[in-house]
N, C-alpha and C. Protein backbone atom coordinates (compact mmCIF):
# COMPACT_ATOMS: atom_id res chain seq x y z
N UNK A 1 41.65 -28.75 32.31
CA UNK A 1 42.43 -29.22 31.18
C UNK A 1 41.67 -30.31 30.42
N UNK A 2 41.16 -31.32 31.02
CA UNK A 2 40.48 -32.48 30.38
C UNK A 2 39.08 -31.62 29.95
N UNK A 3 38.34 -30.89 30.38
CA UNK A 3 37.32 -30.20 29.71
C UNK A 3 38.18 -29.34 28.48
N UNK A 4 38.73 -28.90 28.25
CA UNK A 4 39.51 -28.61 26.87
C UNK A 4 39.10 -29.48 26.14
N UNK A 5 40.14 -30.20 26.61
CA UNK A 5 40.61 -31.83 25.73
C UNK A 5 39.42 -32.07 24.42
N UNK A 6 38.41 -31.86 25.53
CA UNK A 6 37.32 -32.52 25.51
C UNK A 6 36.20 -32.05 24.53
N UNK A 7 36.14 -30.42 24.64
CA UNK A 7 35.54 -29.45 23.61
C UNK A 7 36.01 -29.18 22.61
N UNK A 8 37.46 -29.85 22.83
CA UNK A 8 38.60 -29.50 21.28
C UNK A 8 38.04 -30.56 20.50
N UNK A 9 38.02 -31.94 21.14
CA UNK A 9 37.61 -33.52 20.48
C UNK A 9 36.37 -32.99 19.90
N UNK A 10 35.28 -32.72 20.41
CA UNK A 10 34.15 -32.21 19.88
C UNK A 10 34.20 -30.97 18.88
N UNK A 11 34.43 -30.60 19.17
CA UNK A 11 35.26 -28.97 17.66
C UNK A 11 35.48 -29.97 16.79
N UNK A 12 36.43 -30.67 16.46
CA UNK A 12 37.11 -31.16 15.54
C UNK A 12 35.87 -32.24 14.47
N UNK A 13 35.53 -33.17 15.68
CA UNK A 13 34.05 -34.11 14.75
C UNK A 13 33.50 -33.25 14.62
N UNK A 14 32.98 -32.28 15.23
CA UNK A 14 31.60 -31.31 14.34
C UNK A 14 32.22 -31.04 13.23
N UNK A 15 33.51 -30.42 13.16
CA UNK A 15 34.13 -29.79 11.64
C UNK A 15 34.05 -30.94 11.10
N UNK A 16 35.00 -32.27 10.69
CA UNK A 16 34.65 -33.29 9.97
C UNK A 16 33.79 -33.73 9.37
N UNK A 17 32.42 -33.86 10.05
CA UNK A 17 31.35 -33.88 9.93
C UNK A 17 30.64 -32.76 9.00
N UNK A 18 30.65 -31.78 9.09
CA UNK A 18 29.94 -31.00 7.87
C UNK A 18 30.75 -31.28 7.30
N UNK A 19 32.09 -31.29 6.81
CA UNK A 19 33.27 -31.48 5.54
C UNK A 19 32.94 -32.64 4.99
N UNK A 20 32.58 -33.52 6.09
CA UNK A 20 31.79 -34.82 5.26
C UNK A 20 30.17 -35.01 4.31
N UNK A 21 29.69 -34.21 4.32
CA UNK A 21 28.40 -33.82 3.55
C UNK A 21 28.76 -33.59 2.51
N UNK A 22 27.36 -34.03 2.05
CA UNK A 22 27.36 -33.84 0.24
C UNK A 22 26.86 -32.09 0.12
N UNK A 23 26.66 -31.52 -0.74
CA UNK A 23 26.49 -30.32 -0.93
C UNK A 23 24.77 -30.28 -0.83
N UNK A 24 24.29 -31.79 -1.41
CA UNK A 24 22.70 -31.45 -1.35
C UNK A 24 22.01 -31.58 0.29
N UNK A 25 23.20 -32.53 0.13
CA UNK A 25 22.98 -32.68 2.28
C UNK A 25 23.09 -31.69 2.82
N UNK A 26 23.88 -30.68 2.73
CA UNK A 26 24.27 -29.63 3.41
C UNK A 26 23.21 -28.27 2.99
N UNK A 27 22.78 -28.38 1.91
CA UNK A 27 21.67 -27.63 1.64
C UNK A 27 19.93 -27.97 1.93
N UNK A 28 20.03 -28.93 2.60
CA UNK A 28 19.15 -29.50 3.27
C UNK A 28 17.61 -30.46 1.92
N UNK A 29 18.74 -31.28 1.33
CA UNK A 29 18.08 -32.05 0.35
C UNK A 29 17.73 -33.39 1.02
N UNK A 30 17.03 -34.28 0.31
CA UNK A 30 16.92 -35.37 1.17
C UNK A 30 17.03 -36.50 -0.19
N UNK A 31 18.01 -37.36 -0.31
CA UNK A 31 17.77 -38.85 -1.20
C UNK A 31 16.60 -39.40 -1.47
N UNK A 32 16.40 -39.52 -2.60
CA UNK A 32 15.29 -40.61 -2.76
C UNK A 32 15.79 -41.97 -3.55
N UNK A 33 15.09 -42.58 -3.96
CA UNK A 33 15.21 -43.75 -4.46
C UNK A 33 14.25 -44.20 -5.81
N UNK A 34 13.78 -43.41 -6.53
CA UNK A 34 12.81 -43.33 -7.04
C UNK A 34 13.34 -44.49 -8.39
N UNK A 35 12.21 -45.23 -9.41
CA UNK A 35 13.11 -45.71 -10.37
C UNK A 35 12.42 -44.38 -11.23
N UNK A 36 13.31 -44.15 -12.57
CA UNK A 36 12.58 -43.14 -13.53
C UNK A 36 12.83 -44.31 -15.01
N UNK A 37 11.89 -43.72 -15.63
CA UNK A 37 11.55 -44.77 -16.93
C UNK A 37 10.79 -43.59 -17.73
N UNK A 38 11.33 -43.45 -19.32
CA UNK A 38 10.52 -43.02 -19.87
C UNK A 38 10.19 -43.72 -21.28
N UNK A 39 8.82 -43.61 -21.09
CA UNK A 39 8.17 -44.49 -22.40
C UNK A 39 8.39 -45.78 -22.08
N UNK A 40 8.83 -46.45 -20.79
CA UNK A 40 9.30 -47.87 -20.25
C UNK A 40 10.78 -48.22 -21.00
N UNK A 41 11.29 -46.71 -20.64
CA UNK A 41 12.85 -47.31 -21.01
C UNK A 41 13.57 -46.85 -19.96
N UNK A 42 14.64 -47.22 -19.00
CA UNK A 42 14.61 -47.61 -17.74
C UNK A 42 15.95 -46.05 -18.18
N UNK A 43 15.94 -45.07 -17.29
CA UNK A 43 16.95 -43.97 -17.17
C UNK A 43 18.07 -43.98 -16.95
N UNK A 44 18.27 -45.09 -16.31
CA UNK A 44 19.23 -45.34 -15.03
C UNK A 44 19.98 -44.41 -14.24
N UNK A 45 19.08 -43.96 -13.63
CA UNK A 45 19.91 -42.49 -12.81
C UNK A 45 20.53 -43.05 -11.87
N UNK A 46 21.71 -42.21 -11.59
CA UNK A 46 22.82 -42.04 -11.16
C UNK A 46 22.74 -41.20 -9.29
N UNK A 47 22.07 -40.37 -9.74
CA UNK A 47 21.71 -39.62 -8.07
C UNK A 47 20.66 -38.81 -8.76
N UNK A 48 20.18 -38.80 -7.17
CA UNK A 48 18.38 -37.95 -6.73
C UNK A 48 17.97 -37.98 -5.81
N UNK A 49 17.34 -36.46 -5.40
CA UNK A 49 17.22 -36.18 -4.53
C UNK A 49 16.13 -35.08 -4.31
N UNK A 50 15.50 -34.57 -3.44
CA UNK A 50 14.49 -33.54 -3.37
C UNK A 50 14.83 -32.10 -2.68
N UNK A 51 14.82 -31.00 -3.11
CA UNK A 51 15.27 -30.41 -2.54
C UNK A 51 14.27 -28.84 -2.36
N UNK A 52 14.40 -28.05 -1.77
CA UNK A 52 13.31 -26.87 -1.75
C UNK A 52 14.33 -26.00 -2.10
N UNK A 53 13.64 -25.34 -3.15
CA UNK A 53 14.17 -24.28 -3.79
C UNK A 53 13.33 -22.62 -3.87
N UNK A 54 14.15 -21.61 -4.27
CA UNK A 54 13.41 -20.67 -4.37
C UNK A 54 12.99 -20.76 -6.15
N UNK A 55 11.90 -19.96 -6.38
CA UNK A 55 11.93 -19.39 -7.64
C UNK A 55 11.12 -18.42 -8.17
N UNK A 56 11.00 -17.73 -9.49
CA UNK A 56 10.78 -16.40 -9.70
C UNK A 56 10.12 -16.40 -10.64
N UNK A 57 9.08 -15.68 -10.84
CA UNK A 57 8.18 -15.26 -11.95
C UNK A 57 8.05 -13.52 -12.24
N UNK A 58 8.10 -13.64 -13.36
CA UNK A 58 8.22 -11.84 -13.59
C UNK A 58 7.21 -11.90 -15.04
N UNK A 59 6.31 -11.01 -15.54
CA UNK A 59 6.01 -10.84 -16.69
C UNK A 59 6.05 -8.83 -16.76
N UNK A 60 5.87 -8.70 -18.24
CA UNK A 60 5.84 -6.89 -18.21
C UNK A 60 4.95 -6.90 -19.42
N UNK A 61 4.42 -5.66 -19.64
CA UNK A 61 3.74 -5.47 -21.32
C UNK A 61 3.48 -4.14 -21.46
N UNK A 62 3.60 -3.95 -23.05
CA UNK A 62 3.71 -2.33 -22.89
C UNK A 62 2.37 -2.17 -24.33
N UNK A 63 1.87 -1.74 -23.99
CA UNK A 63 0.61 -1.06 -24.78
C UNK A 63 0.89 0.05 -25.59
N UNK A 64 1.81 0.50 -26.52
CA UNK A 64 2.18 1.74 -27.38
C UNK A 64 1.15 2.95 -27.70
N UNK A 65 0.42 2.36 -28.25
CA UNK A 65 -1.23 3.16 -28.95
C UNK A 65 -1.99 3.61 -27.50
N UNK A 66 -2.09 2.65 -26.55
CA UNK A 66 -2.61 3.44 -25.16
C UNK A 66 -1.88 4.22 -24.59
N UNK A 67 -0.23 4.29 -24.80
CA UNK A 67 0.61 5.01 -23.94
C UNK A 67 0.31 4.33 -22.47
N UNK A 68 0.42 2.65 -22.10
CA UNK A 68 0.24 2.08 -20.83
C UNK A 68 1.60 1.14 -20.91
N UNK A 69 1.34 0.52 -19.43
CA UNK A 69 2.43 -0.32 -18.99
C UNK A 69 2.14 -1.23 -18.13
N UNK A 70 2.56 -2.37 -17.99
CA UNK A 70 2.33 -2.92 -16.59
C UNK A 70 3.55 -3.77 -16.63
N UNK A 71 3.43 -4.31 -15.55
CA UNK A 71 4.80 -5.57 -14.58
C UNK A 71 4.73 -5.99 -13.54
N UNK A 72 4.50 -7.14 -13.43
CA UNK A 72 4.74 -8.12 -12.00
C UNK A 72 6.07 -8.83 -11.77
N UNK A 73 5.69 -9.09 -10.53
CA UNK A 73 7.03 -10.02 -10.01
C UNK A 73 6.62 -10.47 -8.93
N UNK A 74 6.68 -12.00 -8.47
CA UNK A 74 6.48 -12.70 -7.29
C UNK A 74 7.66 -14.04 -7.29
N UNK A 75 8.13 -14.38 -6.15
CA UNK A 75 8.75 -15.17 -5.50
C UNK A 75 7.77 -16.42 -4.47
N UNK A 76 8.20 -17.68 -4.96
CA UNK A 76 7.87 -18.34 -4.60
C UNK A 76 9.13 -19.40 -3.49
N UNK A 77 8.82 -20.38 -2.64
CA UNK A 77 9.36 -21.74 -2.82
C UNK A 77 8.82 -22.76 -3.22
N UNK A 78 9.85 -23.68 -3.52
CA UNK A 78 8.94 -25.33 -3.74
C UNK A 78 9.89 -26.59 -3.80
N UNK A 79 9.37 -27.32 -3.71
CA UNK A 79 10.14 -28.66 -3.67
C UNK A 79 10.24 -28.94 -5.11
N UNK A 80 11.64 -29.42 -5.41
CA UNK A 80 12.22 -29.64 -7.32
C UNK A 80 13.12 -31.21 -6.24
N UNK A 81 12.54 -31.94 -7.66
CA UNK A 81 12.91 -33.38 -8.04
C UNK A 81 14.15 -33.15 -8.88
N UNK A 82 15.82 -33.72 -8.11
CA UNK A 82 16.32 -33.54 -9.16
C UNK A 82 17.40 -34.88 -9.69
N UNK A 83 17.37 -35.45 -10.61
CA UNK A 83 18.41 -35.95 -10.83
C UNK A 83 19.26 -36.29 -11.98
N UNK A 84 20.24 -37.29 -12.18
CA UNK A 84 21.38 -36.91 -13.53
C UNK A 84 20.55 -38.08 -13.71
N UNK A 85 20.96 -38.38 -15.18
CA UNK A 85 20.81 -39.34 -15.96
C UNK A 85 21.65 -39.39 -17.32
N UNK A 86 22.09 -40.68 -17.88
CA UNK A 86 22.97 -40.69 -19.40
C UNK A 86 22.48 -41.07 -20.02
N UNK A 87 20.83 -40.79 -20.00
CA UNK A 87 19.68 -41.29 -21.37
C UNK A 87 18.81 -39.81 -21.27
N UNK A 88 18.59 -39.45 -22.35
CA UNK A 88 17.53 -38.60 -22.95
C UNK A 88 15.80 -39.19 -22.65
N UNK A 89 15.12 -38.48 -22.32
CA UNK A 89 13.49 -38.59 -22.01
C UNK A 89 12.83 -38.87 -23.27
N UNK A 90 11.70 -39.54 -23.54
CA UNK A 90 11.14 -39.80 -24.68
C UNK A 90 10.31 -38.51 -24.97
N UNK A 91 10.04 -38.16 -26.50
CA UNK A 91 9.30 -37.26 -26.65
C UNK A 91 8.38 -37.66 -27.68
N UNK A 92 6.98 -37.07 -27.50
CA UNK A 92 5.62 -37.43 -28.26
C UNK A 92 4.98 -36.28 -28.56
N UNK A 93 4.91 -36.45 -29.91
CA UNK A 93 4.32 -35.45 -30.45
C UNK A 93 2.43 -35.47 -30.46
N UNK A 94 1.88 -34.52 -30.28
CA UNK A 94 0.75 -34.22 -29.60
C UNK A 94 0.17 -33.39 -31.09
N UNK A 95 -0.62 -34.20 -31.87
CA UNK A 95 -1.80 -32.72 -32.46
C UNK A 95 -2.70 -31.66 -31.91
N UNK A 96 -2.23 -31.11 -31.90
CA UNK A 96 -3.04 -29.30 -31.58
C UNK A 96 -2.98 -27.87 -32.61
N UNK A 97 -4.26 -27.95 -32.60
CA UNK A 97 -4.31 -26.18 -33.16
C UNK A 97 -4.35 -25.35 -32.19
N UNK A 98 -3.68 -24.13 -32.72
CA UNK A 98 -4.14 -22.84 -31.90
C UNK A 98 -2.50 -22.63 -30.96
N UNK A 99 -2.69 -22.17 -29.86
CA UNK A 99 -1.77 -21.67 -29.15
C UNK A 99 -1.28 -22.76 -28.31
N UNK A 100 -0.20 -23.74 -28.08
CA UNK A 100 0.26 -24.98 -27.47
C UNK A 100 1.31 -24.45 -26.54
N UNK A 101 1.54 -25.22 -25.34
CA UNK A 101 3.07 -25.24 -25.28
C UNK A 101 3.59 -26.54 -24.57
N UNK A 102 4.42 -26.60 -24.97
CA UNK A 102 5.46 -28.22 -24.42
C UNK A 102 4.73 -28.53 -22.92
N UNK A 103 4.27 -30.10 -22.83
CA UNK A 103 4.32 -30.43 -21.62
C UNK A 103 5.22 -31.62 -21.29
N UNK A 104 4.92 -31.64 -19.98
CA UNK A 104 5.42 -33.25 -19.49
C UNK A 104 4.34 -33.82 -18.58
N UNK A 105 4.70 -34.95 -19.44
CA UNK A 105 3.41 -35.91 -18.02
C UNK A 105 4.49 -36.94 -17.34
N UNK A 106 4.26 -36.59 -16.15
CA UNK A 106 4.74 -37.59 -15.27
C UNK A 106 3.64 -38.63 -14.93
N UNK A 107 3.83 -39.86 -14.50
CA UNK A 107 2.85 -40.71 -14.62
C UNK A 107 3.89 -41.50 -13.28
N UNK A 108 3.00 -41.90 -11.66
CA UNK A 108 3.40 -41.69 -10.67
C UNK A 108 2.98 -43.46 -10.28
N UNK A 109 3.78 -44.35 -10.23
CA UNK A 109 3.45 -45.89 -9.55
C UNK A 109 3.62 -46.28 -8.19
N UNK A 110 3.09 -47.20 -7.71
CA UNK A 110 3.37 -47.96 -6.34
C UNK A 110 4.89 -48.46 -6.65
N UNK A 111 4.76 -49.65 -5.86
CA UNK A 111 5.99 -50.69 -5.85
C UNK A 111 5.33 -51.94 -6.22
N UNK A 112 3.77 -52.10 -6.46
CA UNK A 112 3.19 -52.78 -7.19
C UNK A 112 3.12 -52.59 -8.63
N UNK A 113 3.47 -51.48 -9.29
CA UNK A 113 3.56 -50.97 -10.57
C UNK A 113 2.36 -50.61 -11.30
N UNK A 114 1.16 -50.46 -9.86
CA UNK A 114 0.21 -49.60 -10.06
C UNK A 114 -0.13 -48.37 -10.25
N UNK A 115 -0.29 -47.51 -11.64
CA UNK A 115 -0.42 -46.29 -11.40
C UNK A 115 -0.96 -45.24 -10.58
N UNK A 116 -0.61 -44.49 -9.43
CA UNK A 116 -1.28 -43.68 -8.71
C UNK A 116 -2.05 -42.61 -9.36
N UNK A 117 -1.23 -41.93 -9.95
CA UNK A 117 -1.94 -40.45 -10.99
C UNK A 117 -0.99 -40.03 -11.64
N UNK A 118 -1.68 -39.42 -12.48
CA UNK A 118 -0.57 -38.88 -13.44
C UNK A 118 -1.05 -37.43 -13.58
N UNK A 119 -0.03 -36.45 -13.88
CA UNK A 119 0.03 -35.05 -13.43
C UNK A 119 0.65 -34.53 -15.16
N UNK A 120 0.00 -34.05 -16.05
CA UNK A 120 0.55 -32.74 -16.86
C UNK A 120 1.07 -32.09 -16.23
N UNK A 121 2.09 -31.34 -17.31
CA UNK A 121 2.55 -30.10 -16.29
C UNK A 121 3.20 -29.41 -17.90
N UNK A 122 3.20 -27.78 -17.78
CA UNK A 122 3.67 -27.16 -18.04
C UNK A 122 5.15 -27.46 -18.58
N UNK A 123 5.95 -27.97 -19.48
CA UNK A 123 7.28 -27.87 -19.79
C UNK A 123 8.53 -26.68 -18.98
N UNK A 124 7.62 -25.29 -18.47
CA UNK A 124 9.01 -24.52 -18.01
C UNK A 124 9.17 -25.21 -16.65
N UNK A 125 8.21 -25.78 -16.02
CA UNK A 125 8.65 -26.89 -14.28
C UNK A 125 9.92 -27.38 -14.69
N UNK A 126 10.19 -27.67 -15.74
CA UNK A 126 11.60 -28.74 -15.78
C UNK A 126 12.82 -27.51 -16.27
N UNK A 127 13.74 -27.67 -15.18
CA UNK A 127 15.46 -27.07 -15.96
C UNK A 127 16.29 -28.62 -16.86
N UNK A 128 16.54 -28.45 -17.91
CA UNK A 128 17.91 -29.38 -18.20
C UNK A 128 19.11 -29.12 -18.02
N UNK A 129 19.97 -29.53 -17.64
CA UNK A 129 21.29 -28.97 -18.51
C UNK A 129 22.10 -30.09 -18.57
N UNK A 130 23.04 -30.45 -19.83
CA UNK A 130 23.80 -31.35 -20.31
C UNK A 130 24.99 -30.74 -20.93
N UNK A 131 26.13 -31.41 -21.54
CA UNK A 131 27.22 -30.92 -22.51
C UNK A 131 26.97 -32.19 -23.15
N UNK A 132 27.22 -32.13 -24.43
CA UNK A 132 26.96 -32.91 -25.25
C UNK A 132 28.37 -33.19 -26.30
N UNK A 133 29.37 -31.93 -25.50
CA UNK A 133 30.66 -32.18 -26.34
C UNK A 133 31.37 -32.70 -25.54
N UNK A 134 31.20 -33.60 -24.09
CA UNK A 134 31.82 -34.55 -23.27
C UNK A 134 31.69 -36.11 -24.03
N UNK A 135 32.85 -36.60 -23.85
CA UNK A 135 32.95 -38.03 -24.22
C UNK A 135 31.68 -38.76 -23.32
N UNK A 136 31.28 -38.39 -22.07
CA UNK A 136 30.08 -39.52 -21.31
C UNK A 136 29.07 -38.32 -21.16
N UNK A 137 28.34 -38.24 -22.13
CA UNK A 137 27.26 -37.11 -21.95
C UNK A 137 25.91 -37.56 -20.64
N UNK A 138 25.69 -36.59 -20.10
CA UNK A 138 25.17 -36.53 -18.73
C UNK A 138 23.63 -35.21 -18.67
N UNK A 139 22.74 -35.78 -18.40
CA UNK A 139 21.55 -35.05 -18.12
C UNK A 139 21.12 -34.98 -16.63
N UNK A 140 21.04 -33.56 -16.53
CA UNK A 140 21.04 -32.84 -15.23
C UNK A 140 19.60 -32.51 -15.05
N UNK A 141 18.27 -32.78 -14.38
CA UNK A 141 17.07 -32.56 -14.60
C UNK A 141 16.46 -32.26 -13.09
N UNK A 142 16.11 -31.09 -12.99
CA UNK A 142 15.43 -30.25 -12.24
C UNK A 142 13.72 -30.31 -12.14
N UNK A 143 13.04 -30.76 -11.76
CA UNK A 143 11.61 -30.81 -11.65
C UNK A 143 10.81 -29.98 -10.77
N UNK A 144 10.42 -29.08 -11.28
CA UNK A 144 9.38 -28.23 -9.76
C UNK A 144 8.17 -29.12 -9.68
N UNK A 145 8.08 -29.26 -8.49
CA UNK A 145 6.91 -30.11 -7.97
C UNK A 145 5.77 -29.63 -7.42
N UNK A 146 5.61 -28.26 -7.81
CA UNK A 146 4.07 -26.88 -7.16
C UNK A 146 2.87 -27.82 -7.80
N UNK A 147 2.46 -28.29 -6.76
CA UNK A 147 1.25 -28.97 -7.17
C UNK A 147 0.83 -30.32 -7.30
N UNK A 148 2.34 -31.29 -6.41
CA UNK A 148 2.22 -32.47 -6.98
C UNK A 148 2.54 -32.37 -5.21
N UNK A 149 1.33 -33.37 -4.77
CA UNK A 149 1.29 -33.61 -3.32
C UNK A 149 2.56 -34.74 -2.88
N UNK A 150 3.24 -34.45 -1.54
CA UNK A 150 4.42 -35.37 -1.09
C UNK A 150 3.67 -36.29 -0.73
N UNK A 151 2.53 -36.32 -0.25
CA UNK A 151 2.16 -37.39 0.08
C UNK A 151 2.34 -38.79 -1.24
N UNK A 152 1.79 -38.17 -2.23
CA UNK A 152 1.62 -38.71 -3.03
C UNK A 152 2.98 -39.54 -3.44
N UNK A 153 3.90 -38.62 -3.51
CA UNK A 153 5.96 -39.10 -3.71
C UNK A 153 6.22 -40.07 -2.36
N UNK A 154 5.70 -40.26 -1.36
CA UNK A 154 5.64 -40.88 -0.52
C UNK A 154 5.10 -42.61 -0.92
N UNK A 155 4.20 -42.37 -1.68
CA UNK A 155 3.82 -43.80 -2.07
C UNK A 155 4.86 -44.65 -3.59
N UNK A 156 5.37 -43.25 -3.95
CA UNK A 156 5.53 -44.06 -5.49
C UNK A 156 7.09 -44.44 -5.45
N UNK A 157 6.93 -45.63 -6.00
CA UNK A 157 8.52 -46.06 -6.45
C UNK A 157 8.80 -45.96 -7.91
N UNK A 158 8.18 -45.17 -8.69
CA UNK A 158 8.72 -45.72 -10.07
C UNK A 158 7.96 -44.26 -10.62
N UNK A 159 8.68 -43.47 -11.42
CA UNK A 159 8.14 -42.41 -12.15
C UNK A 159 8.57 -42.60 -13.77
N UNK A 160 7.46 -42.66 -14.20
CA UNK A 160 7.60 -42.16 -16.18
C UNK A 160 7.55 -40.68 -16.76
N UNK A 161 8.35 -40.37 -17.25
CA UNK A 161 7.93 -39.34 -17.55
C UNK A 161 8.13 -38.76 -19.20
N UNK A 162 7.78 -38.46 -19.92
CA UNK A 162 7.72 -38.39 -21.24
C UNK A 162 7.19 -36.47 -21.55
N UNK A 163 8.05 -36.01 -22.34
CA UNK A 163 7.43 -34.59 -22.95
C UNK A 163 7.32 -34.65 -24.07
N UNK A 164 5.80 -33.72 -23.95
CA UNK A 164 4.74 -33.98 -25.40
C UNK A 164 4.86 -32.58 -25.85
N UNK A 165 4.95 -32.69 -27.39
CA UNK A 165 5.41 -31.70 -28.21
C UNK A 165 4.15 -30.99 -28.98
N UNK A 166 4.04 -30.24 -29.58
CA UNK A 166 2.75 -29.95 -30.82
C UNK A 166 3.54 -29.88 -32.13
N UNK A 167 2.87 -30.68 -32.90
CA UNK A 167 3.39 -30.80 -33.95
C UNK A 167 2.74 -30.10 -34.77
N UNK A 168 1.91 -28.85 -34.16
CA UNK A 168 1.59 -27.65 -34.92
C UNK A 168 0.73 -27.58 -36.25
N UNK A 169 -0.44 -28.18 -36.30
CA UNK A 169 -0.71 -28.12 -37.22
C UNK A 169 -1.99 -27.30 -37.62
């Protein structure tokens, strides 16, 4: 009877216990603490966290005049930086000819506010999503991190990050 008791007491905290998790906890995310600043204007995020995600690449092309075809598809994972914020990222416009596309530079500090490195990246690494027809508008920001060593997120307390535009000329 007291071994019941006893596996019931334990049943019950294990259930509690996951019911008590956050959803990123439970999906096996981990908190960070990072500050974010862009252009040295302070974000003030709200929550963040790191999390491994899946994701997908597909391209196709069709050649008419050859009568050809082709298509890929590969699946990856990776670790995505994600967090809210109620400020918009700075954006800089970049001169370029020819074929451009949107980046972001993250630019990676100590806790001395020494820059470690700073990493371009491709603009599609980042998801947004916001509503902008809410009275407290809120930015939701997703970062894939393929290529940006943990070690490296390990040292930094303070990330900038700014996306550079072509102003196409």
């Amino acid at each position: 009877m007291k071994v019941k008791i006893f596996l019931f007491a334990v049943i019950q905290l294990s259930v509690v216990h996951i019911c008590a998790q956050s959803l990123e906890e439970s999906l096996g995310g981990i908190e960070t603490n990072f500050q974010f600043f862009s252009n040295n204007i302070d974000l003030k995020v709200t929550d963040q966290f790191i999390i491994k995600r899946a994701e997908k690449k597909a391209s196709a092309s069709t050649n008419y005049s050859a009568n050809s075809a082709y298509g890929y598809g590969y699946g990856y994972q990776s670790f995505h930086l994600e967090f809210v914020t109620k400020e918009y990222y700075t954006i800089e416009e970049v001169e370029h000819k020819g074929r451009y596309s949107d980046k972001i530079e993250l630019t990676f500090y100590n806790s001395d506010d020494i820059a470690l490195a700073t990493h371009t990246l491709d603009y599609s690494v980042v998801d947004l999503s916001y509503n902008i027809s809410s009275d407290e508008i809120q930015f939701f920001y997703s970062i894939d991190l393929l290529g940006i060593p943990i070690v490296l997120l390990n040292k930094t307390a303070k990330i900038n990050f700014i996306k550079k535009v072509s102003n196409k000329k």
